[in-house]
C-alpha atoms as a PDB file:
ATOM      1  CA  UNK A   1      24.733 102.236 -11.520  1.00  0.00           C
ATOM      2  CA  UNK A   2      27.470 103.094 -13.415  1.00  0.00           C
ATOM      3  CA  UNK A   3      28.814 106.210 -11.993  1.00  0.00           C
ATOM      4  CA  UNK A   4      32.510 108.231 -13.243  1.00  0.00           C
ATOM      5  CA  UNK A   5      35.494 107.222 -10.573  1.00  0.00           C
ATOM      6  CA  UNK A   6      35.528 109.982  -8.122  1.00  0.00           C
ATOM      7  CA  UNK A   7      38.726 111.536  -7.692  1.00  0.00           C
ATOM      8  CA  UNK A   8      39.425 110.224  -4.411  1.00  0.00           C
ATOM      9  CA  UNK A   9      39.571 106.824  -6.482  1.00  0.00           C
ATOM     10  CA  UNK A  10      41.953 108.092  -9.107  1.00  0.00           C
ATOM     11  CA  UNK A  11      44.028 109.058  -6.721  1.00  0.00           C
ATOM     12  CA  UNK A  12      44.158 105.371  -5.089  1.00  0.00           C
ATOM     13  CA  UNK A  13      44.264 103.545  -8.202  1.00  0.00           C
ATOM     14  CA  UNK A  14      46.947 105.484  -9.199  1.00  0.00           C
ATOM     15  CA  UNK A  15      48.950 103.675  -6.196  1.00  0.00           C
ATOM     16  CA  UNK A  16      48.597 100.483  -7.920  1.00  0.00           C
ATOM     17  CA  UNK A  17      51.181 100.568 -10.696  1.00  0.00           C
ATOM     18  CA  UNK A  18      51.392  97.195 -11.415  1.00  0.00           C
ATOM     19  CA  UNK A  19      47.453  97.021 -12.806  1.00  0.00           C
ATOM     20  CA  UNK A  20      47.233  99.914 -14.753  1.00  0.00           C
ATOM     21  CA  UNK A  21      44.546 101.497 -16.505  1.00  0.00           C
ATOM     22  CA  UNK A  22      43.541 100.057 -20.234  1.00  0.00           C
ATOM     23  CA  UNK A  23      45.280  96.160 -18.896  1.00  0.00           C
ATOM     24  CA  UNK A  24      43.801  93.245 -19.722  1.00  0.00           C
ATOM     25  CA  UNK A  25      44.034  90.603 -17.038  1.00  0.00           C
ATOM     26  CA  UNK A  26      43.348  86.977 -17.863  1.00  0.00           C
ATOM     27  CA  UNK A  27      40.847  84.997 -14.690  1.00  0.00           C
ATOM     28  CA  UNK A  28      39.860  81.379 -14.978  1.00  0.00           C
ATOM     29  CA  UNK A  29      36.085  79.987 -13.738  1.00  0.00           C
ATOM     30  CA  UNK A  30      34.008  77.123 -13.910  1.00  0.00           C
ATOM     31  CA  UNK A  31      30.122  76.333 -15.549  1.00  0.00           C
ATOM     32  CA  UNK A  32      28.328  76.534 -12.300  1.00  0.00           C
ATOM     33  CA  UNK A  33      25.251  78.119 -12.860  1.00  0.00           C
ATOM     34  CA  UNK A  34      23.381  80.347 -11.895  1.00  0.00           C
ATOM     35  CA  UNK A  35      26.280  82.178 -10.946  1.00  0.00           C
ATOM     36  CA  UNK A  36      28.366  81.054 -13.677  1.00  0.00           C
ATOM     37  CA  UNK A  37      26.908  79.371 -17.361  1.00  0.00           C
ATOM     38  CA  UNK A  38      29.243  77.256 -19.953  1.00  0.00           C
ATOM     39  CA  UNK A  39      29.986  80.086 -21.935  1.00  0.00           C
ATOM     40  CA  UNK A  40      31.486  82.037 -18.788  1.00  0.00           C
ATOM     41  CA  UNK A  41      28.712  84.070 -18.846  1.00  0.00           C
ATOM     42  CA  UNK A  42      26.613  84.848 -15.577  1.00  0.00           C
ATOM     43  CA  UNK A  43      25.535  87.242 -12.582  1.00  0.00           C
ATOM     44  CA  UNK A  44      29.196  86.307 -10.831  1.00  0.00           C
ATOM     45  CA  UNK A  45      31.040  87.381 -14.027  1.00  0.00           C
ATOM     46  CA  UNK A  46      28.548  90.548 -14.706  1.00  0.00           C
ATOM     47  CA  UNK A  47      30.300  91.477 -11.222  1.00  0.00           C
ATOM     48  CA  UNK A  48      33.626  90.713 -11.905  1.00  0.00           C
ATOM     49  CA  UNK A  49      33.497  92.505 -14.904  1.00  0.00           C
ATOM     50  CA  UNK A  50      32.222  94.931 -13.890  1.00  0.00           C
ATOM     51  CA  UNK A  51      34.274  95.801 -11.165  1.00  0.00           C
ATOM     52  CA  UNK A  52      37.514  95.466 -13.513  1.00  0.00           C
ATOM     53  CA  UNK A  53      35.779  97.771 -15.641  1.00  0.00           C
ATOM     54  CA  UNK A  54      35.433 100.806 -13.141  1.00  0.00           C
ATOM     55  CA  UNK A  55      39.233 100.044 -12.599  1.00  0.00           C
ATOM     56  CA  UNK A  56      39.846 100.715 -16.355  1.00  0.00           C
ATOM     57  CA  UNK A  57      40.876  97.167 -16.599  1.00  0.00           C
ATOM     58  CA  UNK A  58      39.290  94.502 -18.940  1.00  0.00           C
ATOM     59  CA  UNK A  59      38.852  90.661 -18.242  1.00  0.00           C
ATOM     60  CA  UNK A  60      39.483  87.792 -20.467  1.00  0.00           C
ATOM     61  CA  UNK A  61      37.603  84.805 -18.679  1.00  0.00           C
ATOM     62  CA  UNK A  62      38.246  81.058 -19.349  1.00  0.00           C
ATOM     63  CA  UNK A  63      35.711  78.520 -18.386  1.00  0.00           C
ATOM     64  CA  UNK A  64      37.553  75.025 -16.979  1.00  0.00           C
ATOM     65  CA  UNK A  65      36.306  71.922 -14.641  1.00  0.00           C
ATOM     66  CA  UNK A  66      36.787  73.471 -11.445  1.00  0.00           C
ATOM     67  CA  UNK A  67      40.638  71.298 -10.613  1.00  0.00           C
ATOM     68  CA  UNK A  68      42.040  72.619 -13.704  1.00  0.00           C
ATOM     69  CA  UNK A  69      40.771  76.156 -13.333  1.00  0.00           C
ATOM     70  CA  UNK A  70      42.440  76.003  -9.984  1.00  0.00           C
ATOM     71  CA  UNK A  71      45.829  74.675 -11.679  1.00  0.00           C
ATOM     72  CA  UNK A  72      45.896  77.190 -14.069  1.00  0.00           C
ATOM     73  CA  UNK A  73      45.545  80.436 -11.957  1.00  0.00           C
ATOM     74  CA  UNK A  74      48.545  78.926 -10.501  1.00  0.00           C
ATOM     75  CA  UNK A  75      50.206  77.819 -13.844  1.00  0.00           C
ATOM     76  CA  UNK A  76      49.500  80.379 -16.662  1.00  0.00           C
ATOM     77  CA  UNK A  77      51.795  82.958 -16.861  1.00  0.00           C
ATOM     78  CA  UNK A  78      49.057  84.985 -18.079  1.00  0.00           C
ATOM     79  CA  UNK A  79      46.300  83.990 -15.462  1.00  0.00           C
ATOM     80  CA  UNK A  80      45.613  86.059 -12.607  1.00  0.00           C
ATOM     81  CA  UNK A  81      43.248  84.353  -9.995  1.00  0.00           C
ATOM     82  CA  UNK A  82      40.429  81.832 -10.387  1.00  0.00           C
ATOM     83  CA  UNK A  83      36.393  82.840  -9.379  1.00  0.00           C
ATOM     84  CA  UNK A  84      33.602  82.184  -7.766  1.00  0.00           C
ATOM     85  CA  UNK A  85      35.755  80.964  -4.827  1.00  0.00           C
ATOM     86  CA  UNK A  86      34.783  80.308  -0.792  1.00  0.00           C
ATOM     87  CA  UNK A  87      37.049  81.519   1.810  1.00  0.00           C
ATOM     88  CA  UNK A  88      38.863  79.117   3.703  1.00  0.00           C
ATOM     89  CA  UNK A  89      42.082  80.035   6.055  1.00  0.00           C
ATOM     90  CA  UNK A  90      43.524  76.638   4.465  1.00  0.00           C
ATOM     91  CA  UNK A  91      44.005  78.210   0.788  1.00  0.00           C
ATOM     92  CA  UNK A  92      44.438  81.659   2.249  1.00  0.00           C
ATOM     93  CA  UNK A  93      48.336  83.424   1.830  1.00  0.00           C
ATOM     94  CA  UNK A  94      47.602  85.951   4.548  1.00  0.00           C
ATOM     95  CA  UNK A  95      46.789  83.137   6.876  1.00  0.00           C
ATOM     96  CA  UNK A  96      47.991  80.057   6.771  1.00  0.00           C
ATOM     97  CA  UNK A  97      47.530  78.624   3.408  1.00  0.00           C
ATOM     98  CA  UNK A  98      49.595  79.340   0.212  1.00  0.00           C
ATOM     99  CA  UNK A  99      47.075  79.524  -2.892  1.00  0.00           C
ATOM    100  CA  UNK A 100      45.422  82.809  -2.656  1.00  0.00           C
ATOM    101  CA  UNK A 101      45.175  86.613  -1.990  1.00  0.00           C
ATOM    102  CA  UNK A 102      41.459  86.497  -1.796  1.00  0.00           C
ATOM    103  CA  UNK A 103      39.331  89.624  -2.623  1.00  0.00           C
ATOM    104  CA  UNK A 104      36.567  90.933  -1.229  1.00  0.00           C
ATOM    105  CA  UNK A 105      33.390  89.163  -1.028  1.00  0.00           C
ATOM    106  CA  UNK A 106      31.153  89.847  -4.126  1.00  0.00           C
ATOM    107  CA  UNK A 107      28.500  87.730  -3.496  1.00  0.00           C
ATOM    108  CA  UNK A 108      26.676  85.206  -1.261  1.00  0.00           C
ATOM    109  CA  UNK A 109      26.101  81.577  -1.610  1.00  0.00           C
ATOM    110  CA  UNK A 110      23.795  79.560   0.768  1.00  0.00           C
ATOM    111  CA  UNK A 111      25.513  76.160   1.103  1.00  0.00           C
ATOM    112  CA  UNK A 112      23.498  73.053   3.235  1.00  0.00           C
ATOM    113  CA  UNK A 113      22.329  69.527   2.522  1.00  0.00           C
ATOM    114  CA  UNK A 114      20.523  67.984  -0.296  1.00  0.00           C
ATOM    115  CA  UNK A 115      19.242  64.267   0.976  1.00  0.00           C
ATOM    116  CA  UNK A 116      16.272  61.688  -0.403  1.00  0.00           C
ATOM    117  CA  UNK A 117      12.933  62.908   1.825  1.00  0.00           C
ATOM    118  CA  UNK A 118      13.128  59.219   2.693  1.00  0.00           C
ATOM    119  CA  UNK A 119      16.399  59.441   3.955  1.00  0.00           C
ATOM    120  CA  UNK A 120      16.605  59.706   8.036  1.00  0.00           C
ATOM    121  CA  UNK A 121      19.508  62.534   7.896  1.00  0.00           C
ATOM    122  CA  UNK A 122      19.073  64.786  10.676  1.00  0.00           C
ATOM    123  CA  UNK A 123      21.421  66.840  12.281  1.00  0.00           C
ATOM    124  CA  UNK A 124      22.054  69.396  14.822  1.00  0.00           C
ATOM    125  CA  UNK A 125      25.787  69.832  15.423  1.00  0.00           C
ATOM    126  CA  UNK A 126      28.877  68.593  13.425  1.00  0.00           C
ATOM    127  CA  UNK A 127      29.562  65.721  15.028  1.00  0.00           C
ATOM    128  CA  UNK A 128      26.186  64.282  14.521  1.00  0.00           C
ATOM    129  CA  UNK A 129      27.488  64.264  10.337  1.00  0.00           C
ATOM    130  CA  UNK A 130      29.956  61.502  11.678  1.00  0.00           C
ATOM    131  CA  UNK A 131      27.204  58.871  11.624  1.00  0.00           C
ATOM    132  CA  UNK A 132      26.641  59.655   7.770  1.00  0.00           C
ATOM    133  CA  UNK A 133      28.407  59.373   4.328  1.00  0.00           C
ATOM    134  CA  UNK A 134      28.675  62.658   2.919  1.00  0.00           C
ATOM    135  CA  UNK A 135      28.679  63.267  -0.749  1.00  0.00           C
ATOM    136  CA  UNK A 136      31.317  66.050  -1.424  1.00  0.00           C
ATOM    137  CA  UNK A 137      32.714  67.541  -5.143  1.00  0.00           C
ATOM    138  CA  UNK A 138      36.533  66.830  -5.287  1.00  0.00           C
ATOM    139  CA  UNK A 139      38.718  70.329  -5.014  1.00  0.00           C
ATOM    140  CA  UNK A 140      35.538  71.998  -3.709  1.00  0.00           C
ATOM    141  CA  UNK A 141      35.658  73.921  -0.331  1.00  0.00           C
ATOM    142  CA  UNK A 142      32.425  73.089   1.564  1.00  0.00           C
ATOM    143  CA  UNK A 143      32.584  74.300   5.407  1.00  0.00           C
ATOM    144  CA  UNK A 144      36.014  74.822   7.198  1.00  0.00           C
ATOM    145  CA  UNK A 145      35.152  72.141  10.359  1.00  0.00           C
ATOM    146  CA  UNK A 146      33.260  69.832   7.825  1.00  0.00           C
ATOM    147  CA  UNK A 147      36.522  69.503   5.379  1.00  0.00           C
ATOM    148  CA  UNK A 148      38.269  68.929   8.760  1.00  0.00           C
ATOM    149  CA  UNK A 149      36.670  66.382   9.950  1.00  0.00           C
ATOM    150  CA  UNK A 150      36.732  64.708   6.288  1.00  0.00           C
ATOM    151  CA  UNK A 151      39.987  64.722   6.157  1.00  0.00           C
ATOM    152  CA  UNK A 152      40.923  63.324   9.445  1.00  0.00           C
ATOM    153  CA  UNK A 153      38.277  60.489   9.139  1.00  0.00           C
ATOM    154  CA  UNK A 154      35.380  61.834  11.304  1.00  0.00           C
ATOM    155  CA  UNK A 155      33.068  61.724   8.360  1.00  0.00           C
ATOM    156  CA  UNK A 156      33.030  59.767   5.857  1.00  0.00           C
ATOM    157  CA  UNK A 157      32.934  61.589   2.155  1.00  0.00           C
ATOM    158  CA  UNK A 158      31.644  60.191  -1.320  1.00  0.00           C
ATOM    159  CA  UNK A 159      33.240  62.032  -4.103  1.00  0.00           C
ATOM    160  CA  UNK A 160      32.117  63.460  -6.998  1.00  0.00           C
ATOM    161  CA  UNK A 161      33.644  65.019 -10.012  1.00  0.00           C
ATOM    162  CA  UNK A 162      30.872  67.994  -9.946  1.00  0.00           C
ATOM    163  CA  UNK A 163      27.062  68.600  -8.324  1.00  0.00           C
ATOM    164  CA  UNK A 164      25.475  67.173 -11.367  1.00  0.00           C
ATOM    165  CA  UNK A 165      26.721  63.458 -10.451  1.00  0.00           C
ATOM    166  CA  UNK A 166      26.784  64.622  -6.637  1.00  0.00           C
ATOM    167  CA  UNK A 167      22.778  65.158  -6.734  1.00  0.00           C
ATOM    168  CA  UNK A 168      22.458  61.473  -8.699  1.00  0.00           C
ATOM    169  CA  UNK A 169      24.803  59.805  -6.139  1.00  0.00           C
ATOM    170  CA  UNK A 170      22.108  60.851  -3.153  1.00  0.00           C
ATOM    171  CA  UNK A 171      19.121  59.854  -5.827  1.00  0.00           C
ATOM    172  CA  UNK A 172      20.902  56.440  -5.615  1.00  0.00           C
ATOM    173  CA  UNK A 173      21.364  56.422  -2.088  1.00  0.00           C
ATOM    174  CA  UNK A 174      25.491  56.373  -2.481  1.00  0.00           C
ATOM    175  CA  UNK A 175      25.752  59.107   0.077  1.00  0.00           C
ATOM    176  CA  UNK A 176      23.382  60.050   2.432  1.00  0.00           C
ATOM    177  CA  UNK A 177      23.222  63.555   1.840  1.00  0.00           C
ATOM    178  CA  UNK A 178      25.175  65.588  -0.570  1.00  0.00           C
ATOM    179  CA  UNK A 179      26.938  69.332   0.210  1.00  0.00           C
ATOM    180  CA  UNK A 180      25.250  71.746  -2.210  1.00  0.00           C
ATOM    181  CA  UNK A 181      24.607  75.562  -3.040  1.00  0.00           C
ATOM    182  CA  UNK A 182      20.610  76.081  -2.768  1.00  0.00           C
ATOM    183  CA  UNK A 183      20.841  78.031  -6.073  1.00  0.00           C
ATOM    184  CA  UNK A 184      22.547  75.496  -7.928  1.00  0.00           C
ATOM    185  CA  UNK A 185      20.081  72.646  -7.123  1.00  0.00           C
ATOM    186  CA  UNK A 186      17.353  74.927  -7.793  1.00  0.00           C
ATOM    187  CA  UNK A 187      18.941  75.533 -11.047  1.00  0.00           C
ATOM    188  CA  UNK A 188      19.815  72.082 -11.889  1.00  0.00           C
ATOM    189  CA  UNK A 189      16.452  70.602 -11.353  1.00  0.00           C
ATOM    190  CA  UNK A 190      14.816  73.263 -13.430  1.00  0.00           C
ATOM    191  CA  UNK A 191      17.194  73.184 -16.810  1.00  0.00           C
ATOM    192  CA  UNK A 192      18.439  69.281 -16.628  1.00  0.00           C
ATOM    193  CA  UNK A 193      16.196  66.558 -17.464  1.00  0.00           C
ATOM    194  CA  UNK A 194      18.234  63.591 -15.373  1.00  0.00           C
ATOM    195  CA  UNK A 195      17.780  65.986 -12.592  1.00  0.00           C
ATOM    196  CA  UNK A 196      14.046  66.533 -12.898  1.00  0.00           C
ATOM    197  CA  UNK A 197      13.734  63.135 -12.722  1.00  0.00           C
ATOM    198  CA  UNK A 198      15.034  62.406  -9.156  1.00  0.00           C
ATOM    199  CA  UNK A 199      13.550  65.671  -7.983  1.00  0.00           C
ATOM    200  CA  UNK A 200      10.414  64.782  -6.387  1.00  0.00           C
ATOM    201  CA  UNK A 201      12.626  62.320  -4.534  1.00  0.00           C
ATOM    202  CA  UNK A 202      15.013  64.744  -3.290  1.00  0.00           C
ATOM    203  CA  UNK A 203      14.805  67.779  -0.618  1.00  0.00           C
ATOM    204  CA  UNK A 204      17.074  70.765   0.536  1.00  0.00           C
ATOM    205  CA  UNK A 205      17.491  70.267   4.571  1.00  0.00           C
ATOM    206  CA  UNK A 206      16.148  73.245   6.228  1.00  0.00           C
ATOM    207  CA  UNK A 207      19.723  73.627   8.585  1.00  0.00           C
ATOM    208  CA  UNK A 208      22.125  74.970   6.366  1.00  0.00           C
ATOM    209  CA  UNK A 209      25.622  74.179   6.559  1.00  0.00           C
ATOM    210  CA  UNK A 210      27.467  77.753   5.853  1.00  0.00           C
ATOM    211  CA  UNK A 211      26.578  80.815   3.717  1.00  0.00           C
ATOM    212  CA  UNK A 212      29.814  81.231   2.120  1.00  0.00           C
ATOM    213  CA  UNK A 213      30.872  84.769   0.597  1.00  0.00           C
ATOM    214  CA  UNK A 214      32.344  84.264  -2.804  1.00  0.00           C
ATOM    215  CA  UNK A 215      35.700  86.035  -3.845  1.00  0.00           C
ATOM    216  CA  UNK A 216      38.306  85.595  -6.318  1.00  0.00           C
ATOM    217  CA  UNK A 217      41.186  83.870  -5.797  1.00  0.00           C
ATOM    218  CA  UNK A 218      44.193  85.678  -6.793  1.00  0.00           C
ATOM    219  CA  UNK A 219      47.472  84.309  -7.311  1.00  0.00           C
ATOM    220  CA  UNK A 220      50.029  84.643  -4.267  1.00  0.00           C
ATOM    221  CA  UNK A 221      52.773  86.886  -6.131  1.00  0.00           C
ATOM    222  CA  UNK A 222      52.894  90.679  -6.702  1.00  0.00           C
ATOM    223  CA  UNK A 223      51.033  90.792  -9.558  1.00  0.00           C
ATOM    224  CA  UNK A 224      48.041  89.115  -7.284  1.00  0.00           C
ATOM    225  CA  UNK A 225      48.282  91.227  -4.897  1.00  0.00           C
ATOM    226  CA  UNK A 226      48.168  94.363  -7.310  1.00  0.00           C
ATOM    227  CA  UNK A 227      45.015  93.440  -9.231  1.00  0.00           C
ATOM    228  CA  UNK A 228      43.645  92.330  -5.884  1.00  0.00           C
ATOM    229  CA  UNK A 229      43.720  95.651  -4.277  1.00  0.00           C
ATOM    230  CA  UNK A 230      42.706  97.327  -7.398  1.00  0.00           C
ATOM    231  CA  UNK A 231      39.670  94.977  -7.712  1.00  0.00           C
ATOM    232  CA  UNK A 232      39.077  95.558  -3.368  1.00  0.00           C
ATOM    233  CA  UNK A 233      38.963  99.659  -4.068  1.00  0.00           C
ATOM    234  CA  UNK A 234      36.752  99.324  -7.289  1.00  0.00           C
ATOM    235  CA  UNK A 235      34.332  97.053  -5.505  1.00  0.00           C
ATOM    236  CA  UNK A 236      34.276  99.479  -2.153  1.00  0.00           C
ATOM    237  CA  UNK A 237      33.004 102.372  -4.302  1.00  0.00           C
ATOM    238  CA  UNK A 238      30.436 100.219  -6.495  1.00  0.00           C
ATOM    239  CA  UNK A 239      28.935  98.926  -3.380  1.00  0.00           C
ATOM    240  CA  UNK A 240      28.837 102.353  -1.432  1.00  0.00           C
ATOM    241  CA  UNK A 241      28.050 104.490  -4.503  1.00  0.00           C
ATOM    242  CA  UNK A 242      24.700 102.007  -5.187  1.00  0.00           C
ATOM    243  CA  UNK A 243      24.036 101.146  -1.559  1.00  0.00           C
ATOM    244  CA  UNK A 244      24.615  97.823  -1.317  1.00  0.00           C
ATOM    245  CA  UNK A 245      26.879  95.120   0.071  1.00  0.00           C
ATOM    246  CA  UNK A 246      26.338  92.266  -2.067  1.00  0.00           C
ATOM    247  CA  UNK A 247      25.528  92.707  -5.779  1.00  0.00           C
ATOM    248  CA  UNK A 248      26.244  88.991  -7.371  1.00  0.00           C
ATOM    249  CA  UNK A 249      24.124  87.786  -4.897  1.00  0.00           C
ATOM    250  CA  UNK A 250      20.994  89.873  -5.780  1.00  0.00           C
ATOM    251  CA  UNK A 251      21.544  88.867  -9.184  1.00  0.00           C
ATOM    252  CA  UNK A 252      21.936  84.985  -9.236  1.00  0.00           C
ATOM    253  CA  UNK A 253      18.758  85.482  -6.589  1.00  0.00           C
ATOM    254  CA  UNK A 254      16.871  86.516  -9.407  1.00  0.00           C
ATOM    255  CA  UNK A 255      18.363  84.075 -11.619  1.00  0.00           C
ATOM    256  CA  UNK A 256      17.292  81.133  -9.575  1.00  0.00           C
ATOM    257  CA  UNK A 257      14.137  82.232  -9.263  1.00  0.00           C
ATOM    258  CA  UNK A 258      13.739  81.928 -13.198  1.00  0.00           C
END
């Protein structure tokens, strides 16, 4: 599991002089369990971590509401990148966004619909989602041709300030369906009492929407790049040393499942 560098990886980390050995590199997150708790804990930071660590680098990790975290990868001096984050070309520097150098994926997160079992949300295609309001979390990424059509009007969105109020918004009937990770409502409604409550009322729709990779987000300057590639190598030899291709999502898997 936890395996010496081989020297082919010596060799390539030793390309990589701006994240050295023995550095400490500062990443911001956000409490969104499973994958990540309140104290910045979690299976998504067990990975980052650990990834760092076969790099020789350690991680100081600051939890913040998902809009700051954001602000401060791209503020703090100090701060590197920002995690769990989905892909999107939008946000992507080596496409046509601006915000990040994103990393490899890490992990897996299965993002559909949450809606009331009395609700008569159905849907097929996109532009079905048109005759629907849409309960979104503001700053969040949900599906690249969903956020389009937000923003140009096709859909109308509800917004909420995280998945907590999102999930009692579509208990309320604000929205007629909400965008939500699986894991995360699973999670909710089994550790938060409010949630519990509107549960029975409530069901995941069986189409999802995406199954986003999650990555970290690093900042678009040299430094970002640097720790980016460092983390891309370490992660290519932990997943082909143990045999797999996705190790945060086998853990918050397991997580969910209690």
């Amino acid at each position: 599991m936890r395996n010496l560098f081989s020297l082919a990886i010596v060799i390539a980390l030793m390309s990589v002089p701006a994240t050295k050995a023995s550095e400490r590199l500062k990443l911001a997150t956000l409490d969104w369990p499973p994958y990540v708790m309140s104290d910045g804990s979690g299976p998504n930071t067990d990975t980052v971590r650990e990834v760092f660590a076969r790099a020789g680098v350690d991680v100081e990790i600051e939890v913040f509401p998902w809009n700051r975290a954001i602000r401060l990868a791209a503020e703090d001096p100090q701060g590197i990148g920002v995690y769990p984050e989905y892909y999107s070309e939008d946000i992507d520097a080596e496409k046509k966004g601006r915000r990040c150098l994103f990393s490899r994926s890490f992990g897996t997160s299965p993002v559909g619909f949450l809606k009331r079992k009395d609700s008569r949300f159905s849907w097929s295609a996109h532009h079905d989602l048109s005759r629907y309001v849409i309960g979104v979390v503001r700053g969040y990424v949900n599906e690249d041709l969903l956020d389009q059509m937000i923003l140009t009007g096709e859909v109308t969105a509800e917004l909420a300030e995280n998945d907590f109020e999102n999930i009692l918004k579509v208990a309320a009937r604000r929205s007629d369906a909400i965008v939500i990770d699986k894991h995360v409502y699973q999670y909710l409604t089994e550790n938060l009492e409010l949630i519990a409550k509107v549960a029975d009322q409530l069901e995941f729709d069986e189409k999802l929407l995406v199954e986003h990779g999650l990555h970290v987000c690093f900042e678009n300057t040299e430094a970002g790049r640097s720790a980016r590639d460092l983390f891309d190598r370490s992660l290519s030899e932990m997943l082909s040393g143990n045999g797999r291709t996705s190790p945060a999502s086998e853990k918050s898997d397991a997580s969910s499942d209690g």
